[in-house]
Structures are given as structure tokens and as C-alpha cells.
Protein backbone atom coordinates (compact mmCIF):
# COMPACT_ATOMS: atom_id res chain seq x y z
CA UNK A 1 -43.63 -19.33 17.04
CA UNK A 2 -41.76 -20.21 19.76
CA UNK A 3 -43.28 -23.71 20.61
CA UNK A 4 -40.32 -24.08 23.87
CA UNK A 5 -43.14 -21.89 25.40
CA UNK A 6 -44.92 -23.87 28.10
CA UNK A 7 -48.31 -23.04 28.90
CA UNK A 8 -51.03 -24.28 31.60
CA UNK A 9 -54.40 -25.70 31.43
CA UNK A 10 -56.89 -26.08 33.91
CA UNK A 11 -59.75 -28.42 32.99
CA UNK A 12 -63.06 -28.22 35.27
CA UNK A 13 -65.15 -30.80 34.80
CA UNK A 14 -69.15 -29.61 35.50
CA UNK A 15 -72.23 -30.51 35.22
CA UNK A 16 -73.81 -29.49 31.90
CA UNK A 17 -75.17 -26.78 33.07
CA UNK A 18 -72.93 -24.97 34.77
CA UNK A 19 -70.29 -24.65 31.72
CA UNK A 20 -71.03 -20.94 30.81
CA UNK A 21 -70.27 -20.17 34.77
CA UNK A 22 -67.67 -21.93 34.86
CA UNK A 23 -65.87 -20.25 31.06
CA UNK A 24 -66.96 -16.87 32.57
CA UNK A 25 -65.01 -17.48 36.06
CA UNK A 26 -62.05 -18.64 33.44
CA UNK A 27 -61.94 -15.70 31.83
CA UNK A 28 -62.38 -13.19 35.17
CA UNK A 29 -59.36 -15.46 36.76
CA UNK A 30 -57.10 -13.94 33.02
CA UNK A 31 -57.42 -17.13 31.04
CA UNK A 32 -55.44 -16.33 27.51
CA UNK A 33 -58.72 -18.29 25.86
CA UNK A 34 -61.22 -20.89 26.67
CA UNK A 35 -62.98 -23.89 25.16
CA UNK A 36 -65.80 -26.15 25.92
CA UNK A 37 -65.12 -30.32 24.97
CA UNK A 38 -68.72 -30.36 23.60
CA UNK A 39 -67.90 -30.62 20.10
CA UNK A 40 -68.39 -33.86 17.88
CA UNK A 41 -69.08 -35.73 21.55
CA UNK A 42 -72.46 -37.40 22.65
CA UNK A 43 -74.40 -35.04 24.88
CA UNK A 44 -73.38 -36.76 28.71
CA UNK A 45 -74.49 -34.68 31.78
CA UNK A 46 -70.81 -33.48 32.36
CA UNK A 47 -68.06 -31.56 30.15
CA UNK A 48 -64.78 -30.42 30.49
CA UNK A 49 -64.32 -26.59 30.46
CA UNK A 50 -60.50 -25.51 29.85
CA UNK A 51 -58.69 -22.27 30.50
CA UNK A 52 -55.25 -21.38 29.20
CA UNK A 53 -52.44 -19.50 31.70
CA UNK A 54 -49.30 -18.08 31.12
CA UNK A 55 -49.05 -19.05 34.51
CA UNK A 56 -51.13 -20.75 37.02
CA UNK A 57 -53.23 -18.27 39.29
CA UNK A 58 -53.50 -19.81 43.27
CA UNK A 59 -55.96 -22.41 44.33
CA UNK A 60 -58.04 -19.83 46.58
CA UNK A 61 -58.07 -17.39 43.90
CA UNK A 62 -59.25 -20.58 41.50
CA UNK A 63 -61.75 -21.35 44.28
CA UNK A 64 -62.62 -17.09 45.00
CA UNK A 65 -63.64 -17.00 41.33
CA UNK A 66 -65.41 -20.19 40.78
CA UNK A 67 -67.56 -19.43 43.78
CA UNK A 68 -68.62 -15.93 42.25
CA UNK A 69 -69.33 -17.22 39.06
CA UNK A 70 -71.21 -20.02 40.06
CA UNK A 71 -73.13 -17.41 42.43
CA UNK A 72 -73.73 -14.98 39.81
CA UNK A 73 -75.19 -17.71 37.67
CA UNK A 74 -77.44 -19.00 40.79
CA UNK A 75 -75.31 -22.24 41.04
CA UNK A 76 -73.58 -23.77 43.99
CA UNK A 77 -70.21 -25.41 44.07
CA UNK A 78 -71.94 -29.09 44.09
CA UNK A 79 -71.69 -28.48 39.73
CA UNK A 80 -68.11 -29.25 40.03
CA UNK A 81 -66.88 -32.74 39.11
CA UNK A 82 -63.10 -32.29 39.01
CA UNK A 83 -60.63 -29.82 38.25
CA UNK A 84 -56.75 -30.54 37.22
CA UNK A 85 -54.21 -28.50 35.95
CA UNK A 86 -51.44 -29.70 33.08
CA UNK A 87 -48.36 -28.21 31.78
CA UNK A 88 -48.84 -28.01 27.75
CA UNK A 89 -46.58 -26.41 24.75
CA UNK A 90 -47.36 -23.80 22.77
CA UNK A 91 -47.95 -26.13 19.75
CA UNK A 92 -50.38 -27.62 21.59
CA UNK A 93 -52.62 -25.06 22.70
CA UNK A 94 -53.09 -23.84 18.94
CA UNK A 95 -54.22 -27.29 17.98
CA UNK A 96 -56.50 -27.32 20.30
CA UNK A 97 -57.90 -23.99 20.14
CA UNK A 98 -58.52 -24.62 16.42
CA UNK A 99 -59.94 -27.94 17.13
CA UNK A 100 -62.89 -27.22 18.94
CA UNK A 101 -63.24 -22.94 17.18
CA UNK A 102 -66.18 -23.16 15.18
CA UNK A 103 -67.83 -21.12 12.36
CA UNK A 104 -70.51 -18.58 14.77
CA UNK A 105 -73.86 -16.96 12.66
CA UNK A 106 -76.10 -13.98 13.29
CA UNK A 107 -78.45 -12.42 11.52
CA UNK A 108 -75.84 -10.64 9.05
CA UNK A 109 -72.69 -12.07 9.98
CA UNK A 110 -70.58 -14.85 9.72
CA UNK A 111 -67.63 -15.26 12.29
CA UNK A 112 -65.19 -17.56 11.30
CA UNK A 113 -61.91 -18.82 11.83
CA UNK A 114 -59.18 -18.56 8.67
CA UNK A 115 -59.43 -22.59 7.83
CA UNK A 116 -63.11 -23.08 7.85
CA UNK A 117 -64.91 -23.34 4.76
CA UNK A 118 -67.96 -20.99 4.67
CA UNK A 119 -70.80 -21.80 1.99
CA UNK A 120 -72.33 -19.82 -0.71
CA UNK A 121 -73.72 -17.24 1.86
CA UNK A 122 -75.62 -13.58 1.55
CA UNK A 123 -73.93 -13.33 4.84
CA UNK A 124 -70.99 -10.66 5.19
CA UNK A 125 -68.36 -13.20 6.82
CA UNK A 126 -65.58 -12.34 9.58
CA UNK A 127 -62.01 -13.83 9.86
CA UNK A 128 -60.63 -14.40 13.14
CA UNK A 129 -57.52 -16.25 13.84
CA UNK A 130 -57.59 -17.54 17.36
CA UNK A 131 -55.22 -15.82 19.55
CA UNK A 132 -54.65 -14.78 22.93
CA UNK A 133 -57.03 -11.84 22.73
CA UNK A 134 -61.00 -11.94 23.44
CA UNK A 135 -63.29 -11.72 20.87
CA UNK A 136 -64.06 -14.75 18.84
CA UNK A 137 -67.82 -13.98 18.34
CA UNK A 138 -68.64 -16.68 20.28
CA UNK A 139 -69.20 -14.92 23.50
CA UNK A 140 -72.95 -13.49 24.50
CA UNK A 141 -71.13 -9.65 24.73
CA UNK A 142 -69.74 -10.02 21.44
CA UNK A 143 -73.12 -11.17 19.64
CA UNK A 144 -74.66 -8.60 21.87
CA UNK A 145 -72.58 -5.85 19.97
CA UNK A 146 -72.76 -7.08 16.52
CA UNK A 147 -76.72 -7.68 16.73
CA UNK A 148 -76.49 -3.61 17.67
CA UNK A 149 -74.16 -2.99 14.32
CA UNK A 150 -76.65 -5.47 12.37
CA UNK A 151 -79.75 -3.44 13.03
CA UNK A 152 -78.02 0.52 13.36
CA UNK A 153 -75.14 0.86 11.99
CA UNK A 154 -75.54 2.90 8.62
CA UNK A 155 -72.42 2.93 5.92
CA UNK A 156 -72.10 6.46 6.22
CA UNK A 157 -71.26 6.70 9.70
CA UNK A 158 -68.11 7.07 11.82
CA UNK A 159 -66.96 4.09 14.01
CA UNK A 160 -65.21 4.27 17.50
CA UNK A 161 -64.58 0.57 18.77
CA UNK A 162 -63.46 0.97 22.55
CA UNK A 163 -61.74 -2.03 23.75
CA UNK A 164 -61.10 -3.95 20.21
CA UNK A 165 -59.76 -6.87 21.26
CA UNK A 166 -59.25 -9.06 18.43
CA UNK A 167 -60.77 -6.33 16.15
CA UNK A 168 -63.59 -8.03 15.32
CA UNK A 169 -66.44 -5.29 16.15
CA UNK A 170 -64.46 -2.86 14.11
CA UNK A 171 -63.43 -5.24 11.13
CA UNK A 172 -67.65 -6.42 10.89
CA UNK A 173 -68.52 -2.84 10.93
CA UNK A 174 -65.82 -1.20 8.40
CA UNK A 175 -67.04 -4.69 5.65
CA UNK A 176 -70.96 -3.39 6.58
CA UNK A 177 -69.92 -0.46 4.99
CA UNK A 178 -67.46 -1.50 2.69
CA UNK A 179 -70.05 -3.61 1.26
CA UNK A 180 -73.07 -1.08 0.86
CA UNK A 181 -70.86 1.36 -0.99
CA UNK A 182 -70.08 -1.58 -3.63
CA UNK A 183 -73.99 -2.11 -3.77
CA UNK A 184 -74.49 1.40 -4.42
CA UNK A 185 -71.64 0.86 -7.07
CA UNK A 186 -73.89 -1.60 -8.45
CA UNK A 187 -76.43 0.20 -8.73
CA UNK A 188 -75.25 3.17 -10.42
CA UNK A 189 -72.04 3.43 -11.74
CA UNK A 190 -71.77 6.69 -12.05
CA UNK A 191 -71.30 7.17 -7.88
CA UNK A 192 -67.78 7.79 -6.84
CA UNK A 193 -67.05 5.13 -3.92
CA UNK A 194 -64.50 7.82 -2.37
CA UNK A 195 -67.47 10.22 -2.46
CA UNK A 196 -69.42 7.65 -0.78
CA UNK A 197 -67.05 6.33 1.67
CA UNK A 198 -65.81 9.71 3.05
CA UNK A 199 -67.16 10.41 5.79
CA UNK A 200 -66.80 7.45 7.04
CA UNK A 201 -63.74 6.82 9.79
CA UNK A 202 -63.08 3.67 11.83
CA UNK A 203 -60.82 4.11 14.88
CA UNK A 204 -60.30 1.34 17.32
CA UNK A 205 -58.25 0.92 20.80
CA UNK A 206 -57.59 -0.95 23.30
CA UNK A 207 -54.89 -1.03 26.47
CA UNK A 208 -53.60 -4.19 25.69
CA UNK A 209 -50.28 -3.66 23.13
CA UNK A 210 -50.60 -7.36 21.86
CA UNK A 211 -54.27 -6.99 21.29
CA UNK A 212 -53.81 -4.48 19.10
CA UNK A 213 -51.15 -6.25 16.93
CA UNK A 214 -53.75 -9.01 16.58
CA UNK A 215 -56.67 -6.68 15.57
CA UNK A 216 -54.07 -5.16 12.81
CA UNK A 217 -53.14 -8.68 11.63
CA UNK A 218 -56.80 -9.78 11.67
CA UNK A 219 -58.12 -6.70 9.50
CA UNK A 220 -55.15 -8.07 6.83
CA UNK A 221 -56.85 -10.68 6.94
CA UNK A 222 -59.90 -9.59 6.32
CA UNK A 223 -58.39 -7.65 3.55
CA UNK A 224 -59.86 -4.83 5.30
CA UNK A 225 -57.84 -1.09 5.08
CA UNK A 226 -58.72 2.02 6.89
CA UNK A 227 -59.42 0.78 10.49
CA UNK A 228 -56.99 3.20 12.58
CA UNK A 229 -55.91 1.14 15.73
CA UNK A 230 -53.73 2.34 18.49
CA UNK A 231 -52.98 1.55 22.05
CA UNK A 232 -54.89 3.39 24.35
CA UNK A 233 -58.24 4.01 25.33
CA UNK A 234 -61.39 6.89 25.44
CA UNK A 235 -59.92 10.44 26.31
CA UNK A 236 -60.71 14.38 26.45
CA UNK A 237 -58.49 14.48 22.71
CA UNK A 238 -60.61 11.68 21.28
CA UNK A 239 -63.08 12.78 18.31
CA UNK A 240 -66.38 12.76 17.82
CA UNK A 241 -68.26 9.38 16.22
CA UNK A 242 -71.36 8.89 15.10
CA UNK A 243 -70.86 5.02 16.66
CA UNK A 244 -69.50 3.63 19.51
CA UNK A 245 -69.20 0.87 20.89
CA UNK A 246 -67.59 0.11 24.43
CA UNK A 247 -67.58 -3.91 24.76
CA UNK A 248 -65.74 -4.04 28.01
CA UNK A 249 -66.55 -4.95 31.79
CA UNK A 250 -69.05 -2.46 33.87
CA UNK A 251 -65.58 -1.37 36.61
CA UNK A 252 -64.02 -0.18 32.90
CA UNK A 253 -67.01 1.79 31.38
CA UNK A 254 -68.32 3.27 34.49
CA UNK A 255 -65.48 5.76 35.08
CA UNK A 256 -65.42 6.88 31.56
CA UNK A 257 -68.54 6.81 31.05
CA UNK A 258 -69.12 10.92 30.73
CA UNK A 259 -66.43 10.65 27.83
CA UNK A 260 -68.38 7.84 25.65
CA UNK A 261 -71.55 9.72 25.93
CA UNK A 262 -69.87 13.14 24.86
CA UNK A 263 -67.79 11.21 22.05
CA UNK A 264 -70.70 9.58 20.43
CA UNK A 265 -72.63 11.22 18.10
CA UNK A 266 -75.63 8.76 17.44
CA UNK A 267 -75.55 5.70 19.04
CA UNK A 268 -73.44 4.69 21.69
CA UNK A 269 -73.70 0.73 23.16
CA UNK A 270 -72.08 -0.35 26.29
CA UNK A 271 -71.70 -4.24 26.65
CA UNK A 272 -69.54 -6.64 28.95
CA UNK A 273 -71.96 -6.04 31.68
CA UNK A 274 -74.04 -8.75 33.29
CA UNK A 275 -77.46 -8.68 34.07
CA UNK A 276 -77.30 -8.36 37.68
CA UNK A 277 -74.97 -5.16 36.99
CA UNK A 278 -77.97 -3.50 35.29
CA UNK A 279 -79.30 -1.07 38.00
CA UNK A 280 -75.84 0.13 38.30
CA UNK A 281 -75.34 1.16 34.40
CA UNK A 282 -79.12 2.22 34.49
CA UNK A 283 -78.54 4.53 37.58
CA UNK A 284 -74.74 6.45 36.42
CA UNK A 285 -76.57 6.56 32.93
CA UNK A 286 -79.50 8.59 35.01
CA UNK A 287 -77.02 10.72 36.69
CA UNK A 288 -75.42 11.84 33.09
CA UNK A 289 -79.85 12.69 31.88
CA UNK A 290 -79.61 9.70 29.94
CA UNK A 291 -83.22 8.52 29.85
CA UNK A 292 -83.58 7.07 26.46
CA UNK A 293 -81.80 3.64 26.45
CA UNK A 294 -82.54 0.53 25.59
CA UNK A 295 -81.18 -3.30 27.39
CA UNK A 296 -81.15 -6.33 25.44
CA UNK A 297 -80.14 -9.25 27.04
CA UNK A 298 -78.42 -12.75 25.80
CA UNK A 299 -78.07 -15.27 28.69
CA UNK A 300 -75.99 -13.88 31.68
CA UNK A 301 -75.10 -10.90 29.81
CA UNK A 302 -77.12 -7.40 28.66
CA UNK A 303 -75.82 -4.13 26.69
CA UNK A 304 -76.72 -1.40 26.82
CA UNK A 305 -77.67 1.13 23.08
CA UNK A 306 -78.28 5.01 24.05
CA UNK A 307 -79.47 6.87 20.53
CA UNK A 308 -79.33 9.99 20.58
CA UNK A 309 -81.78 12.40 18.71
CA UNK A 310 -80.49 14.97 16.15
């Protein structure tokens, strides 16, 4: 680590409320990562919301963003309190990440970060070392798309994860299947887990060159093998899956759109997109004769799962 490195952080101080807008305009302004001070503190009407830079965007494009989100979120500016910028070392922003980073549960799944202790659980859990990638399960996209793998993904099938990140939609659906070939194991003894496993592949990309590096490390850590990741995105060469999943933002999926539809074999779900972007995923998904689609929503945020019939 090279801890000379001097980062930035700009702390917004909000009302209560208004701290998902605010992470959200954080993250559309290219924060590295993003916490909330709510942890271990009594509940007060304000909070501090924190973004990390490489370098410090301007003021008006601070202001530009802030103004959207809050919009988008059907706030007005009047939520903000303060906002201050400080000059931090590297050293520092790790601490503080892992500080506040917290254990995350759904239905089937357990996101966690490397040093916290996870009970006696049924649940199948998730490393993820904080980094400067997104994708700490925290976020309403990311539960979005793992509440799709919970209830379709089936350990036989291919897996296409478009815009990894941190890995972690890959990694939660290569241990789904990992861990219903060593039930079947279980069960008989006399079933090959090759045999079983197959026909199962697990490719995952994404644009970003240190992203991937962090997905790789984070499916070592995971103790997880077979995940194929590479730097890159959707194209005319890439295979056929039986799932895919395409947690990005509605300007990336729209214009490759066509492709995830013809490169998905079963189910296909589209995330990243908020719910006032609906009508325009519902109407390109029209203009490819996709009818049969279902939206599920979690707060400011919906995806999108087309399955297809055999």
C-alpha cells in the first residue's frame, strides 16, 4: 500500500432523510466509495454522508449533482446542513471504510467483509474486502440482483455477470451452485460432482481494469475457482448463458441491450436503473417483443428479470 497517497473527502451533512440522495449523488459525481456516520451513534435528525475522490470534482458539478439527486428523490436543497471537503491518507480511508462496513443479510446470503465474524448460519456467506470498486451488497441494485439469483438461479446453469464490479454477483452465484452439487454429494455418493458441475460456466466483465483485479482477488477469497473474468464488456463474440445479469446504469444497458437479450438463454435481469427510468427500459424492451418481464422495486431503485420460455 502506498499510504503517501492522499485522498479527499467530502462530508455532507443532511437531514435524516435525505442520506440515500445524497450517497447516490456521491456515487454519480465518481466517489471511489461511500459511507453513512449512522453506525453505533444515537439516532439525531442529521448525519454525515462521506464520499471518497482521487481528486476533488468542482463546486458546480458538486452542486449539478446534489440538485439531481435530491430531485430525483423529491427533495429540495433545504436537506443540506453543511458540506466540507478534507485532504486524508490512504491509511486513513481503509480505517474508515472498515469502520462503519457492516455484515448485509438476504434471504440466502450473507455479505460480509473479511474481519467480521459471521454466526452459525444456514446462510451461504459472501467475502468482500472493501475497495475502490462498487458492490458491497449494501446498495438497493445489488440486493435487487441477488434477491433475482436467490429465487432463479438453478446450479446447473451458466452465469454471465455484466459489469462485476467487486465480483460479488458472480462469486454468490458460482457458491449457490458450488454448494447444491455438495448437497447432492450428500445425498448420494455415488454422483460425480464434475458430472454435476459441467455445464455449468461463470464468466464475468467489466470495463474497469482495477475492478477486475479486485473481483479476482475477492473470488480467492472466497476460495471460489472457475469464475472467468476479463476486461471488457457484452459483444457479438460473447456466448450464450442461461443467466445474466447486467447490474449497471440505464445510459450503459440501453445500447446493448439487443446483445443481453440474444446472449441470455433463460433469464436475463437488468438493474442500476431507478424507478423514474422505468418507462424507458419498459418501452426499448417493447421495441426488442419483449412482453414478459417482470419490475421489482427496493427504494429508489427497480430491476428488471425477462424469462424466457423454452
Amino acid at each position: 500500500m502506498n499510504t503517501d497517497k492522499t485522498w479527499f473527502a467530502l462530508k455532507i451533512t443532511v437531514d435524516t432523510k435525505a442520506s440515500e440522495a445524497i450517497e447516490f449523488a456521491l456515487n454519480e459525481l465518481g466517489a471511489l466509495g461511500t459511507e453513512i456516520n449512522n453506525l453505533g451513534v444515537k439516532q439525531t435528525e442529521t448525519l454525515g454522508v462521506v464520499g471518497y475522490f482521487n481528486e476533488p470534482p468542482s463546486d458546480e458539478t458538486v452542486q449539478t449533482e446534489l440538485k439531481e439527486a435530491l430531485r430525483i428523490y423529491g427533495l429540495t436543497t433545504d436537506v443540506i446542513r453543511q458540506t466540507n471537503w478534507r485532504r486524508i491518507e490512504n491509511v486513513d480511508w481503509l480505517f474508515e471504510w472498515k469502520k462503519h462496513w457492516k455484515a448485509t443479510e438476504t434471504e440466502k446470503f450473507i455479505i460480509a467483509p473479511p474481519w467480521e465474524n459471521v454466526e452459525n448460519s444456514d446462510k451461504i456467506v459472501v467475502r468482500i474486502e472493501p475497495n475502490m470498486a462498487f458492490g458491497t451488497g449494501t446498495h438497493e441494485t445489488t440486493r435487487l440482483c441477488l434477491k433475482a439469483i436467490e429465487e432463479n438461479y438453478q446450479s446447473d446453469m451458466s452465469f454471465l455477470d455484466v459489469g462485476t464490479g467487486t465480483g460479488i454477483l458472480a462469486i454468490a452465484a458460482k457458491k449457490t451452485a458450488t454448494e447444491c452439487v455438495e448437497n447432492t454429494k450428500i445425498r448420494n455418493e455415488n454422483v460425480s460432482a464434475n458430472a454435476l458441475f459441467a455445464a455449468a460456466d461463470f464468466l464475468a466483465c467489466d470495463t474497469d481494469a482495477n475492478s477486475i483485479k479486485i473481483a479476482g482477488e475477492n473470488a480467492e477469497l472466497n476460495e471460489v475457482n472457475g469464475i472467468n473474468f476479463y476486461v471488457g464488456s457484452i459483444a457479438e463474440e460473447t456466448p450464450k448463458f442461461d443467466f445474466v445479469c447486467a447490474n449497471l446504469t440505464i445510459d450503459v444497458i440501453l445500447p446493448i441491450l439487443s446483445l443481453l437479450i440474444e446472449k441470455s438463454e433463460k433469464i436475463l435481469v437488468l438493474s442500476g436503473i431507478l424507478r423514474e427510468q422505468e418507462s424507458l427500459i419498459v418501452e426499448k424492451l417493447k421495441e426488442s417483443r419483449v412482453s414478459d418481464f417482470q419490475v421489482q422495486t427496493d427504494g429508489e431503485w427497480i430491476s428488471v428479470k425477462i424469462k424466457k420460455r423454452n
